[in-house]
C-alpha atoms as a PDB file:
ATOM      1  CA  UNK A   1     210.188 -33.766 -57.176  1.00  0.00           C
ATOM      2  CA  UNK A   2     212.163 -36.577 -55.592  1.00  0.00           C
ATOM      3  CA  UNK A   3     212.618 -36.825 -52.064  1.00  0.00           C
ATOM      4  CA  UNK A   4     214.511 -39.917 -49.665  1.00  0.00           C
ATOM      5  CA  UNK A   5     212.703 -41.571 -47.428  1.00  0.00           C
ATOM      6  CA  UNK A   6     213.542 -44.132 -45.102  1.00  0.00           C
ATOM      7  CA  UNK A   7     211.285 -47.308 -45.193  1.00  0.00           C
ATOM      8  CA  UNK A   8     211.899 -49.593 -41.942  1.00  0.00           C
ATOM      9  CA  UNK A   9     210.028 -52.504 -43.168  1.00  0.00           C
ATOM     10  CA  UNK A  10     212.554 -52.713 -45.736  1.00  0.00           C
ATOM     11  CA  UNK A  11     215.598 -51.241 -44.103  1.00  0.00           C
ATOM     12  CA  UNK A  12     216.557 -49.469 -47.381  1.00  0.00           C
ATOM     13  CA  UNK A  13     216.209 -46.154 -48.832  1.00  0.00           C
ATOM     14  CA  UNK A  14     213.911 -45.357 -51.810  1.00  0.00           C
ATOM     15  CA  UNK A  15     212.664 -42.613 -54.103  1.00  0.00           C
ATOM     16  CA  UNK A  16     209.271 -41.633 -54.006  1.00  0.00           C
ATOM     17  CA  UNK A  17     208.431 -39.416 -56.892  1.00  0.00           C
ATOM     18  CA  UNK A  18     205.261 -37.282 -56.199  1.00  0.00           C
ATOM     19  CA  UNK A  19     203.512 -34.567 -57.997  1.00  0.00           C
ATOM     20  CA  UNK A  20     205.358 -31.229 -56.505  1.00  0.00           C
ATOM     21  CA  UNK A  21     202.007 -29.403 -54.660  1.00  0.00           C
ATOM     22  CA  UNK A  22     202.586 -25.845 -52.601  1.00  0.00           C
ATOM     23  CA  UNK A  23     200.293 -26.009 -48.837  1.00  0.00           C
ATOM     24  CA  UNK A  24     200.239 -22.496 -48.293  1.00  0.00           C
ATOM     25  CA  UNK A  25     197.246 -22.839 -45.430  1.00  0.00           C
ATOM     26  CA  UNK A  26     199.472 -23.892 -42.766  1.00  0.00           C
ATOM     27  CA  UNK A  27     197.600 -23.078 -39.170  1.00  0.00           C
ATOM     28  CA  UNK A  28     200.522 -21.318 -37.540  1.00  0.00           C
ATOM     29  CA  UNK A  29     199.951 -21.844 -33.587  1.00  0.00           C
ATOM     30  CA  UNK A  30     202.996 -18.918 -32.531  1.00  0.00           C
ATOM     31  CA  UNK A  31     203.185 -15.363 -30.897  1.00  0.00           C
ATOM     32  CA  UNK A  32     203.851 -14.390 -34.021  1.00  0.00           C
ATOM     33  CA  UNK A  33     200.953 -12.576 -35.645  1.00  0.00           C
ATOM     34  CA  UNK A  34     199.807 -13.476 -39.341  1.00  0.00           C
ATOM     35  CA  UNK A  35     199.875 -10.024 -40.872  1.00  0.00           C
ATOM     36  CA  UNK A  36     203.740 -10.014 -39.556  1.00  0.00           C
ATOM     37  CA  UNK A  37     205.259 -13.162 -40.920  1.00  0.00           C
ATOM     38  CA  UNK A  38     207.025 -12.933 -44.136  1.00  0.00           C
ATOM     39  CA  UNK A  39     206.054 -15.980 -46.429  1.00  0.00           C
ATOM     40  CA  UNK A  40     206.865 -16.876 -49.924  1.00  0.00           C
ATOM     41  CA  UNK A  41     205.041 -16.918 -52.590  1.00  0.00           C
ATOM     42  CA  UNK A  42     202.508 -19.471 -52.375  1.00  0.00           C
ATOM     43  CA  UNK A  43     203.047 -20.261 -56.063  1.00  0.00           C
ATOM     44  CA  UNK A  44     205.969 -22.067 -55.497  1.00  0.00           C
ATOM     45  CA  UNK A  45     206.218 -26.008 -55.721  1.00  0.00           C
ATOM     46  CA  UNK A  46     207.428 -28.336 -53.042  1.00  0.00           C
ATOM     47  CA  UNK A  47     206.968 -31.688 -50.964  1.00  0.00           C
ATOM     48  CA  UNK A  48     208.327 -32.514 -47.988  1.00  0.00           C
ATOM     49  CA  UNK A  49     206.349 -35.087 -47.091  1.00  0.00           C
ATOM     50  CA  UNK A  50     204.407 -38.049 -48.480  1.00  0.00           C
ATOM     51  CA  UNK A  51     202.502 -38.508 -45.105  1.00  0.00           C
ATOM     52  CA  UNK A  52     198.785 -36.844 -45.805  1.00  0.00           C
ATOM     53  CA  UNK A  53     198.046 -36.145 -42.133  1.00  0.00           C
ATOM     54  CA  UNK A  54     201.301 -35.211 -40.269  1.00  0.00           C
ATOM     55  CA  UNK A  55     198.939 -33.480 -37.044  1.00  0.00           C
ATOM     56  CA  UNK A  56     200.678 -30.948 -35.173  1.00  0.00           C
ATOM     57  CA  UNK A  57     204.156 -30.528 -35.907  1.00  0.00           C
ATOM     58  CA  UNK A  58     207.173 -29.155 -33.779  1.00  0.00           C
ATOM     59  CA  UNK A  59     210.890 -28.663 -35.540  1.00  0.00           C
ATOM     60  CA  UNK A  60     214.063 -29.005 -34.003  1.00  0.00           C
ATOM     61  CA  UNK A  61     216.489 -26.767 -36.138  1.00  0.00           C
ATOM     62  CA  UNK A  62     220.470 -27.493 -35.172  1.00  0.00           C
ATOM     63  CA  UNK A  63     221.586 -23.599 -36.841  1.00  0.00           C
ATOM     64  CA  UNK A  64     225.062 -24.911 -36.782  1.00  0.00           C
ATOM     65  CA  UNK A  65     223.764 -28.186 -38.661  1.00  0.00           C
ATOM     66  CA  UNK A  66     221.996 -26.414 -40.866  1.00  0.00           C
ATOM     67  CA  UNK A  67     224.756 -23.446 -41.375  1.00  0.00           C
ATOM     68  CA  UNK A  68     227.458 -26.261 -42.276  1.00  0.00           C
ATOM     69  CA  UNK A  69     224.892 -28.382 -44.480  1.00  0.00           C
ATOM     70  CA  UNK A  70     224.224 -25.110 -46.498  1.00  0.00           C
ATOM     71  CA  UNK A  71     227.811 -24.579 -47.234  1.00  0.00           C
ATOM     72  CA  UNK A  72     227.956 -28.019 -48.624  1.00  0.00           C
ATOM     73  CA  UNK A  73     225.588 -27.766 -50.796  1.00  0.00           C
ATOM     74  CA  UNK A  74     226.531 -24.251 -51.925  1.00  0.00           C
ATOM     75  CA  UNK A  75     223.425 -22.471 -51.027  1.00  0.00           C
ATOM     76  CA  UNK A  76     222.174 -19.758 -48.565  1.00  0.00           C
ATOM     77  CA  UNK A  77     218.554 -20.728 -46.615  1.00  0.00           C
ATOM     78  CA  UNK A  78     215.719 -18.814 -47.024  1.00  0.00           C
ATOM     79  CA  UNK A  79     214.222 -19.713 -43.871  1.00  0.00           C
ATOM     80  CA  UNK A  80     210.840 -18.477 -44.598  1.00  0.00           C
ATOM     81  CA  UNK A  81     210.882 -20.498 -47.228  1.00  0.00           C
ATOM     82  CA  UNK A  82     212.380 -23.546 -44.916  1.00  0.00           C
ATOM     83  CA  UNK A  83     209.163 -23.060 -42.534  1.00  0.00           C
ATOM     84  CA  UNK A  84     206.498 -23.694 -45.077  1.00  0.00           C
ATOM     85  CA  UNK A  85     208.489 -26.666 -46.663  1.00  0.00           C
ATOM     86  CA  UNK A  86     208.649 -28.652 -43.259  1.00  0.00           C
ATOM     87  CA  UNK A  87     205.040 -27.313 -42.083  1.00  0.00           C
ATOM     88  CA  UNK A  88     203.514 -29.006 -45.397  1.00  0.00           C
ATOM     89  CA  UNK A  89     200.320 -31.128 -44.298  1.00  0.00           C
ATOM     90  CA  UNK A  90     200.618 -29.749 -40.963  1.00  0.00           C
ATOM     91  CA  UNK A  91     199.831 -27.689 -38.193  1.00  0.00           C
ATOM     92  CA  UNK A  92     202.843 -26.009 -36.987  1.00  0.00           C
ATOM     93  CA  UNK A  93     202.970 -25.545 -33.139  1.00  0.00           C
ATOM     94  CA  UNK A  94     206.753 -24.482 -32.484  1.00  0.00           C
ATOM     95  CA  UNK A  95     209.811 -23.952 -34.761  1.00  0.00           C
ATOM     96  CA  UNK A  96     212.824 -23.712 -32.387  1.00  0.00           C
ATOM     97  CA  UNK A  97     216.173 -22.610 -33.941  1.00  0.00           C
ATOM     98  CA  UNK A  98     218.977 -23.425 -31.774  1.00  0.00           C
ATOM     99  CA  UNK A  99     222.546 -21.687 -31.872  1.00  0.00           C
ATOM    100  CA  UNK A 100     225.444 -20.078 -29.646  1.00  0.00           C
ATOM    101  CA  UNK A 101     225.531 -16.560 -30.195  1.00  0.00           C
ATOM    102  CA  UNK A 102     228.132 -13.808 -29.379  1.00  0.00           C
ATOM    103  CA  UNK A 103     226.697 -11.108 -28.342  1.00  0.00           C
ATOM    104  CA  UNK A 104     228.858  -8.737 -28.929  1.00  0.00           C
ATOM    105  CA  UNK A 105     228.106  -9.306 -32.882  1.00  0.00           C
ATOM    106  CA  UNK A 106     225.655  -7.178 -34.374  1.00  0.00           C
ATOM    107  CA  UNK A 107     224.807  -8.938 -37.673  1.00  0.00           C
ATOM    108  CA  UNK A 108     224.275 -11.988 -35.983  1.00  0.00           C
ATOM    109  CA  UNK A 109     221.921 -10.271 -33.574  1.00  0.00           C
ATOM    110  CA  UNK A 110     220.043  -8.669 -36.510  1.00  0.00           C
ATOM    111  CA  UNK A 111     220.076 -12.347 -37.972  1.00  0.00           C
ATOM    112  CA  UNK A 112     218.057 -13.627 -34.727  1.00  0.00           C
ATOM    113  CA  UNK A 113     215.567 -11.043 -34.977  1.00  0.00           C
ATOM    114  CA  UNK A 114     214.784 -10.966 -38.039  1.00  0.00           C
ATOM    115  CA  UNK A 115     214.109 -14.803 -36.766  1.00  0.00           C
ATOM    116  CA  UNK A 116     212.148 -13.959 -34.004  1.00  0.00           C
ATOM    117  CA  UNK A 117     209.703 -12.177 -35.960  1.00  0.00           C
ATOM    118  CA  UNK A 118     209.240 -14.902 -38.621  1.00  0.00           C
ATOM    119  CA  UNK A 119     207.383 -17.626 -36.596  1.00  0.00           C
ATOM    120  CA  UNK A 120     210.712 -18.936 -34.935  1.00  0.00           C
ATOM    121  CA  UNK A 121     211.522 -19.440 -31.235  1.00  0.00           C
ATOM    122  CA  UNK A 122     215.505 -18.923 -30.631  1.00  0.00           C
ATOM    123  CA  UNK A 123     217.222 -20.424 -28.029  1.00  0.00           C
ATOM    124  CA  UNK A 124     220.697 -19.630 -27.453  1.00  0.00           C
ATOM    125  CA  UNK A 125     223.522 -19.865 -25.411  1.00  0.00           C
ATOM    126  CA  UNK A 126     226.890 -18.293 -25.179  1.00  0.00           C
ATOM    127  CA  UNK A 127     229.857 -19.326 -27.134  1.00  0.00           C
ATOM    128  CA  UNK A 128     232.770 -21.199 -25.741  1.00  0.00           C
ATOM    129  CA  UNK A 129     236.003 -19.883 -26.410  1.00  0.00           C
ATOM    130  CA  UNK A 130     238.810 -23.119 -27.133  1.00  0.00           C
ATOM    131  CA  UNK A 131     242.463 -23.033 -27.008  1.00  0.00           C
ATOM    132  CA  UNK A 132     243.017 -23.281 -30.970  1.00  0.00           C
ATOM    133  CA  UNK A 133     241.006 -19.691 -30.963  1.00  0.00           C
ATOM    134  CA  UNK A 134     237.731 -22.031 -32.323  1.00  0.00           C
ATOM    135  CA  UNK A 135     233.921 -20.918 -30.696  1.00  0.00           C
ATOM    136  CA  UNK A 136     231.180 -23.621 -30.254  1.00  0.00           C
ATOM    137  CA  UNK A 137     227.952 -23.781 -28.259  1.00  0.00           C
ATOM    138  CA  UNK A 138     226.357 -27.377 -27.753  1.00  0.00           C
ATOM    139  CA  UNK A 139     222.801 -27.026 -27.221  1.00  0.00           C
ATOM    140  CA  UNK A 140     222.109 -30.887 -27.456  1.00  0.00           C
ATOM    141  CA  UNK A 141     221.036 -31.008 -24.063  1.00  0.00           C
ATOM    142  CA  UNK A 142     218.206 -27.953 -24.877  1.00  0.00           C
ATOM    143  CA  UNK A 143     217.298 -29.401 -27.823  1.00  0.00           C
ATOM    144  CA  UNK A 144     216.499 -33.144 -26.212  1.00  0.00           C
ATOM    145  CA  UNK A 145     214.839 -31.736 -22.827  1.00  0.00           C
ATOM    146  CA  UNK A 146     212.595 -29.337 -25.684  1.00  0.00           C
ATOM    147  CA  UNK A 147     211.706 -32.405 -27.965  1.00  0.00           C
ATOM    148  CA  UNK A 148     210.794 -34.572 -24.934  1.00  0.00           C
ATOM    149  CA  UNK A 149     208.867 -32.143 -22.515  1.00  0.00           C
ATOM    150  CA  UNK A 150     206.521 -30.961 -25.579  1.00  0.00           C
ATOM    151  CA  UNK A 151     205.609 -34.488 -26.165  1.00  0.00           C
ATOM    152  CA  UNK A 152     201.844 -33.950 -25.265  1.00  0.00           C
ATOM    153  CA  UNK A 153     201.235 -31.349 -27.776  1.00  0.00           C
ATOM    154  CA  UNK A 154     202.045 -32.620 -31.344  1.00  0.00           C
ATOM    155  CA  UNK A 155     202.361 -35.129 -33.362  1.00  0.00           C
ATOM    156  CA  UNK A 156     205.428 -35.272 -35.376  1.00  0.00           C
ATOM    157  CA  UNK A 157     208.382 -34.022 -34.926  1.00  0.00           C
ATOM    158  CA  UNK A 158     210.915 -32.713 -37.722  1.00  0.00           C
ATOM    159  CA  UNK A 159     214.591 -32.585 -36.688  1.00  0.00           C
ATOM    160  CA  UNK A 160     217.092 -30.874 -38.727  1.00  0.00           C
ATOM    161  CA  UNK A 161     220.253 -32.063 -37.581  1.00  0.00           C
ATOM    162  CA  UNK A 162     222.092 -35.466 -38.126  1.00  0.00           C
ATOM    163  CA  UNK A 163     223.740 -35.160 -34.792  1.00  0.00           C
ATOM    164  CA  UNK A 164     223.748 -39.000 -33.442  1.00  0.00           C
ATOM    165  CA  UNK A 165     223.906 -37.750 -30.028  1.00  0.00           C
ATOM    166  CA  UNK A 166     220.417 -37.048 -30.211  1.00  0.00           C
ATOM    167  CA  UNK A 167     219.461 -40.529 -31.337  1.00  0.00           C
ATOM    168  CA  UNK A 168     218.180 -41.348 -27.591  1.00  0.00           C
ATOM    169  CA  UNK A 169     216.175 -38.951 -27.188  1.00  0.00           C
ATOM    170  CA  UNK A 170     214.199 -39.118 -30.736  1.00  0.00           C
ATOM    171  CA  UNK A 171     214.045 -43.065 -30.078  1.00  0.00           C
ATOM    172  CA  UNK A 172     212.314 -41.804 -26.198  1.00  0.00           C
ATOM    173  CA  UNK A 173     209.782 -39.261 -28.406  1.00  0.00           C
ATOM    174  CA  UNK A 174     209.525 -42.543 -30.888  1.00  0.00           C
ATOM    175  CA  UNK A 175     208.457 -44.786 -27.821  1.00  0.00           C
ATOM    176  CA  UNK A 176     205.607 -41.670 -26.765  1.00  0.00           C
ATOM    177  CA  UNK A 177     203.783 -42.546 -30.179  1.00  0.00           C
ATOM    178  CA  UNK A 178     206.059 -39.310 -32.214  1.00  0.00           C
ATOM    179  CA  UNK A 179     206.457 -39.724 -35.868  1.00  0.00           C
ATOM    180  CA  UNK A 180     209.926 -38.634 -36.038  1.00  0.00           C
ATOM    181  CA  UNK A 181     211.272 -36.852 -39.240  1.00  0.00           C
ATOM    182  CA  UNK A 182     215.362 -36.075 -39.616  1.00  0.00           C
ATOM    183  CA  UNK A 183     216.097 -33.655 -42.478  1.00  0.00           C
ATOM    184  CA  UNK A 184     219.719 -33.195 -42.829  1.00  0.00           C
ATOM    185  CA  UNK A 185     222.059 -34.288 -45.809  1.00  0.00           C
ATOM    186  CA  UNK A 186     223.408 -38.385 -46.015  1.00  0.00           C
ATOM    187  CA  UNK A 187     226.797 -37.548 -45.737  1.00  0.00           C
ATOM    188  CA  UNK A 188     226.484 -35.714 -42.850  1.00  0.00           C
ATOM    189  CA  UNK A 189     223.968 -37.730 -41.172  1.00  0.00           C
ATOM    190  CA  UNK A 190     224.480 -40.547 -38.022  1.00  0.00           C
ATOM    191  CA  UNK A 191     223.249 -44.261 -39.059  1.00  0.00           C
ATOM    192  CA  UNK A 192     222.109 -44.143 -35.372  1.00  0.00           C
ATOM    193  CA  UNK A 193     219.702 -40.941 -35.820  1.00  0.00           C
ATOM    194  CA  UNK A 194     218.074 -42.774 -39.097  1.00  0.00           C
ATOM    195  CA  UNK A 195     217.526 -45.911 -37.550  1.00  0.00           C
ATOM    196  CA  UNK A 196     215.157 -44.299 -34.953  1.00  0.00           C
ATOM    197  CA  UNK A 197     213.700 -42.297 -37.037  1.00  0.00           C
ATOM    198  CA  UNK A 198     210.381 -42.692 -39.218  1.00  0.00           C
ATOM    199  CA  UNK A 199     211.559 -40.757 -41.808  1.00  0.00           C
ATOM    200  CA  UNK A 200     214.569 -39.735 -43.465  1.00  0.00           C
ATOM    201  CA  UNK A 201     214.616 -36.475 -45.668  1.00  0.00           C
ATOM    202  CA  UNK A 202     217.591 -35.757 -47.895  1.00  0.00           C
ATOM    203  CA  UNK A 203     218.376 -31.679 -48.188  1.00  0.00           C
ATOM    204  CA  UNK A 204     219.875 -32.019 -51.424  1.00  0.00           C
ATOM    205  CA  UNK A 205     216.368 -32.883 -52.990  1.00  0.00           C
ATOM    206  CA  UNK A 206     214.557 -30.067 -51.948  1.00  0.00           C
ATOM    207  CA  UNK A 207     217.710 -27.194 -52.151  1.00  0.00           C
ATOM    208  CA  UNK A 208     215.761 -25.572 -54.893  1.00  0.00           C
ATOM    209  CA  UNK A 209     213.026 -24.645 -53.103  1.00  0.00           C
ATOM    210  CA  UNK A 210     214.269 -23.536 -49.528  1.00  0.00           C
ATOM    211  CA  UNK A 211     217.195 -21.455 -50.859  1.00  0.00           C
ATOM    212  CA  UNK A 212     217.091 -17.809 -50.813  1.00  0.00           C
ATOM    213  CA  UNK A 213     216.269 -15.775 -53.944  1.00  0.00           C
ATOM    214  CA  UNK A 214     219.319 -12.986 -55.440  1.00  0.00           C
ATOM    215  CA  UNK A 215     216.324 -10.829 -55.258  1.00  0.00           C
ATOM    216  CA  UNK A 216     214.849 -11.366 -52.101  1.00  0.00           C
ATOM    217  CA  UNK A 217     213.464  -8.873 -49.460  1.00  0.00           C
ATOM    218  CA  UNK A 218     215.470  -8.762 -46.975  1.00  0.00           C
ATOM    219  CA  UNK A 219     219.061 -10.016 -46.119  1.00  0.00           C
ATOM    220  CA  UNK A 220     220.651 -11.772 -43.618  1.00  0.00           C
ATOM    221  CA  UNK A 221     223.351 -15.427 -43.659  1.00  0.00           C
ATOM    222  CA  UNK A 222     222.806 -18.022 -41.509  1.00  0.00           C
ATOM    223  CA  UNK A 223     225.705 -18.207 -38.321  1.00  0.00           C
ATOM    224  CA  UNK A 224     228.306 -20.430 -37.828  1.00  0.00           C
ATOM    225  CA  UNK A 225     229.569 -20.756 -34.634  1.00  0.00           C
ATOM    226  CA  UNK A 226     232.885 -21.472 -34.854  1.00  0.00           C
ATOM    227  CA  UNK A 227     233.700 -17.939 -37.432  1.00  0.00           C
ATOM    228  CA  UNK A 228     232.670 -15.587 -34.873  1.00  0.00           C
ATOM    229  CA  UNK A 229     235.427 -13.012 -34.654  1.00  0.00           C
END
């Protein structure tokens, strides 16, 4: 499978083609107990990583980022699925999954459950009401003061998003001795964001294997935060 990767020394993106190879022994280090997570099936192939030894790991999911980079690429996230893609060669100590919520809406409640009980931590806040009848939540701020404060306790971080106004505060992690790892798609990622980063990891290479099945066991869409009615 071919994945992009951004190479600083060379200040240019390249393919790295590598034998597709399924870590289903990922040490998950969450309240969530074992027996209760939901996985895949560990006979699935993918890479996310060429790195052999990412340590401990803590993701940074932007929901809305992701929700909006899903529609563009015409596929619904099986976020199980997402979990044990970016956990590959790692130790997973949090998965945080950011997104404004309205609480008032019940399959977007059920949605965040069913997240909370597969090795996620959700943070949310309230939706903002605009004038042009729009709804958006801007967790930057959460997702920066998260990334920075957990420093100490892994290794690399993986943030989906291409948000550039987080691009100071993955260069601050950078400084700490992170590796940093933005997975988002090209189009809809900030120059800035990349140029901080250690690694740059194209969605549209690995849709195959982190989108949900027709025949899947349970059912839920991701939540955009500006359709909320």
């Amino acid at each position: 499978m071919n994945f992009t990767t951004f190479s600083k020394q060379t200040n240019s993106y390249k393919l790295l083609k590598q034998r597709p190879q399924w870590q289903g022994e990922n040490v998950m280090d969450t309240s969530i107990e074992t027996e209760d997570l939901i996985m895949p099936d560990s006979s699935a192939d993918t890479v996310i990583s060429s790195h052999s030894n990412r340590g401990r790991v803590a993701i940074f999911i932007d929901g809305s980022s992701l929700f909006y980079t899903a529609l563009q690429l015409g596929i619904e996230i099986d976020y199980a699925k997402l979990l044990c893609c970016l956990t590959e060669n790692a130790k997973l100590l949090r998965a945080f999954f950011y997104t404004g919520v309205d609480r008032n809406n019940d399959k977007q409640q059920g949605f965040l459950l069913w997240m909370r009980r597969n090795g996620y931590r959700v943070v949310t806040k309230e939706l903002v009401q605009f004038p042009d009848g729009s709804k958006k939540a801007n967790l930057d701020v959460e997702m920066a003061v998260d990334m920075i404060n957990l420093v100490p306790y892994y290794d690399t971080a993986v943030l989906v998003s291409g948000d550039g106004d987080l691009a100071y505060a993955v260069n601050a992690i950078a400084y700490k001795g992170v590796r940093v790892e933005i997975v988002s798609v090209r189009s809809m990622t900030s120059d800035s964001l990349i140029d901080v980063a250690d690694c740059f990891i194209d969605l549209d290479t690995i849709k195959q294997h982190i989108q949900k099945d027709s025949n899947s066991g349970y059912n839920y869409r991701p939540v955009s935060n500006t359709s909320l009615q």
